[in-house]
Protein backbone atom coordinates (compact mmCIF):
# COMPACT_ATOMS: atom_id res chain seq x y z
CA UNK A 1 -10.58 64.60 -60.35
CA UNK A 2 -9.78 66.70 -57.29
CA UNK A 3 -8.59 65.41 -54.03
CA UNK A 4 -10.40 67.50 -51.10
CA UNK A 5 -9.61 67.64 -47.63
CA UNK A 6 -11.26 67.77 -44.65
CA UNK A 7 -14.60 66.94 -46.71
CA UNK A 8 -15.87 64.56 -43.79
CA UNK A 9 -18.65 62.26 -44.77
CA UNK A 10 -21.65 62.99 -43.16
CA UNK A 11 -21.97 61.15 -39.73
CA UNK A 12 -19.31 59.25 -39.91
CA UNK A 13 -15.76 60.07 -37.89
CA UNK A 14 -13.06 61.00 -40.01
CA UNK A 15 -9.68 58.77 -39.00
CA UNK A 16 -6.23 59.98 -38.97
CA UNK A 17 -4.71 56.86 -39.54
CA UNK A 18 -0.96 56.42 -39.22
CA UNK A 19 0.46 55.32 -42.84
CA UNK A 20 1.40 51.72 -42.23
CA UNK A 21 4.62 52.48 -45.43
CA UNK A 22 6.37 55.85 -45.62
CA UNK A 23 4.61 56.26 -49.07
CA UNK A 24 0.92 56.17 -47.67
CA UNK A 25 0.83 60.18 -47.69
CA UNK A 26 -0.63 62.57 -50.19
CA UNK A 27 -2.34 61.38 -53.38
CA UNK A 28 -1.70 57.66 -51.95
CA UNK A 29 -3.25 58.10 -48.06
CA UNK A 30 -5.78 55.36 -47.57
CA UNK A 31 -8.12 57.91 -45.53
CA UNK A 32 -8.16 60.01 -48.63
CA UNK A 33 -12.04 61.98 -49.60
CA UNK A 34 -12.13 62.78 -53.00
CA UNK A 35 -14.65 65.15 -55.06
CA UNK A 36 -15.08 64.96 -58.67
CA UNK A 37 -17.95 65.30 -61.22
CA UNK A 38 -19.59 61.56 -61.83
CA UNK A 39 -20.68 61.03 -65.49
CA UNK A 40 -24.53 61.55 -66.23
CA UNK A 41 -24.55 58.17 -67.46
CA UNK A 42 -23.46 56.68 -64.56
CA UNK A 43 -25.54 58.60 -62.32
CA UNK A 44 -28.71 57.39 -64.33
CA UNK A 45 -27.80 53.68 -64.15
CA UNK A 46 -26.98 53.90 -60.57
CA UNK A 47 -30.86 55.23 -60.26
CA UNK A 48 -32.25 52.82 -62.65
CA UNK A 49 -31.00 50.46 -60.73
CA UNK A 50 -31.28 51.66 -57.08
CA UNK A 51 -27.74 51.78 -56.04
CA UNK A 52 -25.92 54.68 -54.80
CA UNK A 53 -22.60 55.52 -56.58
CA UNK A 54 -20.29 55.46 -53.38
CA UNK A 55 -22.03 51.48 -53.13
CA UNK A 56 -20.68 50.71 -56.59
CA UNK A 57 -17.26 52.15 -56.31
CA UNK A 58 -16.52 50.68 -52.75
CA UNK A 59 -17.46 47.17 -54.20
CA UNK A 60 -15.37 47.85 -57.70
CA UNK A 61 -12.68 48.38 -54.97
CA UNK A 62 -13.51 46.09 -52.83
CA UNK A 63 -13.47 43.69 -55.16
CA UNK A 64 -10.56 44.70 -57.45
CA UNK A 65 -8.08 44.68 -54.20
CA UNK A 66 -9.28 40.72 -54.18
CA UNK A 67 -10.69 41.56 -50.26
CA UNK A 68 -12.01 39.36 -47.06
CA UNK A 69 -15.00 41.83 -47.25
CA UNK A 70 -17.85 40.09 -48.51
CA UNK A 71 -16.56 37.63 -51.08
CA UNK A 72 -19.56 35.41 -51.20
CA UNK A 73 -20.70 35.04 -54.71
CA UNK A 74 -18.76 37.75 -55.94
CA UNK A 75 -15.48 35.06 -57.71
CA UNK A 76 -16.77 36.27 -61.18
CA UNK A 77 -16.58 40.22 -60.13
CA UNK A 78 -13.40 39.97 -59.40
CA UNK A 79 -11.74 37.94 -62.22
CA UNK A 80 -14.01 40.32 -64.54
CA UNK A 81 -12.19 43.31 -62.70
CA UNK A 82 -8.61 41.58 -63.18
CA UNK A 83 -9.15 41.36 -66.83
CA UNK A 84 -10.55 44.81 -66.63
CA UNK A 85 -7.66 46.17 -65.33
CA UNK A 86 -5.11 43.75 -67.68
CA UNK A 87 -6.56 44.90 -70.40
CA UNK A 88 -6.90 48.69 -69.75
CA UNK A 89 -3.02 48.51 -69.20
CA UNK A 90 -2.64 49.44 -65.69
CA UNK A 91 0.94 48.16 -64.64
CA UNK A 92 2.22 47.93 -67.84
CA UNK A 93 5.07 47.67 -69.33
CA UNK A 94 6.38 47.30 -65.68
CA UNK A 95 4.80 43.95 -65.19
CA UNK A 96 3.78 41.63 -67.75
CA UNK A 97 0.42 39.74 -67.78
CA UNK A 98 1.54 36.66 -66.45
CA UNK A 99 2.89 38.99 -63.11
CA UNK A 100 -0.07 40.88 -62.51
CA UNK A 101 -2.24 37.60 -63.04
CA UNK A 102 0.11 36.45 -59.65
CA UNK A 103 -0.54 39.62 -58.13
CA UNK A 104 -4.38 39.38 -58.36
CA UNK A 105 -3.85 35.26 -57.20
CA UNK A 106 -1.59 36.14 -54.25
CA UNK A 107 -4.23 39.29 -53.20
CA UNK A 108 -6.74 36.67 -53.75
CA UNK A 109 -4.74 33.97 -51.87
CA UNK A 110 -4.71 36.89 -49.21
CA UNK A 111 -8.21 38.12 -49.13
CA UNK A 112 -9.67 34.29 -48.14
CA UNK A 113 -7.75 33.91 -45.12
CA UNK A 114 -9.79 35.34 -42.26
CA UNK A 115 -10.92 33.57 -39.40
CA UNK A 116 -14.86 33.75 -39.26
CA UNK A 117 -16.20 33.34 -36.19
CA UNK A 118 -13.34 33.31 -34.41
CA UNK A 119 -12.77 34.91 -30.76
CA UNK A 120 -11.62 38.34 -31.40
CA UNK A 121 -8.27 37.65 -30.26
CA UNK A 122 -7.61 35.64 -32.81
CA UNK A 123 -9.51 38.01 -35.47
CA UNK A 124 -7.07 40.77 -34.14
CA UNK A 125 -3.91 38.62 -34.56
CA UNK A 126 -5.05 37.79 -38.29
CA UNK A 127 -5.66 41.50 -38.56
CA UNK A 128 -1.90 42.43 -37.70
CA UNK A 129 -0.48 39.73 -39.48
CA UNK A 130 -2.12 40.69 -42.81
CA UNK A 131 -0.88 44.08 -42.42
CA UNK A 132 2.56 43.04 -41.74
CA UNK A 133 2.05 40.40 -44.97
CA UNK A 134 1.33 43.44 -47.62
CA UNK A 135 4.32 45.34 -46.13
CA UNK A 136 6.12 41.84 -47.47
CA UNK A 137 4.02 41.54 -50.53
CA UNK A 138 4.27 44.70 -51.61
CA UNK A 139 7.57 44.89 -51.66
CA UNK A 140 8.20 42.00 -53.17
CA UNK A 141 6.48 42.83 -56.42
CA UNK A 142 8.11 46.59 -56.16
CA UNK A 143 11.17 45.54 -57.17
């Protein structure tokens, strides 16, 4: 996998977003673009089934980060994608099973609290104080 840059997506603004932790630079910047060869496989199931590739890897994110973003329907997904990533050993042997299982219920815990329908002052305010609540969250499971 190769990390490009400057490979804009086609009509869409690129943002140069200010890292919101020191470490948010390089392979970890969240406005990272990256090019890499998807599997044949993959490719023919995303045809078969009429969904683009960047659709099913911004949902497996989506929904593996536990996110406000569409969460309708989609409880299964996500505890599917926790066990997923459990079980591939991602975290490991840095936090045990039981830890990460709090991780994905706190991102969870996280990811249901926004305001629908709410005046967009209020939608704002929720905004800033979820950023400032991973800052808190993250490092509390860093150490």
């Amino acid at each position: 996998m190769r990390k490009t840059k400057n490979h804009p997506k086609k009509n869409k603004p690129q943002r140069n977003r200010t890292p919101q932790m020191p470490w948010q630079t390089g392979d970890y910047a969240r406005d990272a673009r990256f090019s890499f060869m998807l599997p044949i496989p993959f490719l023919l199931l995303c045809k078969l089934v009429n969904v683009t590739p960047e659709q099913i890897l911004l949902d497996f994110m989506d929904n593996l980060s536990f996110g406000s973003w569409k969460r309708e329907g989609r409880d299964e997904a996500r505890a599917l994608l926790a066990d997923y990533f459990i079980a591939y050993g991602y975290g490991q042997p840095k936090f045990s099973t039981d830890d990460l299982r709090s991780i994905f219920k706190e991102l969870d815990a996280l990811g249901m609290i926004w305001p629908v329908n709410a005046p967009m002052e209020l939608i704002e305010l929720t905004g800033k104080w979820r950023e400032e609540f991973y800052t808190y969250w993250f490092d509390k499971w860093r150490k």
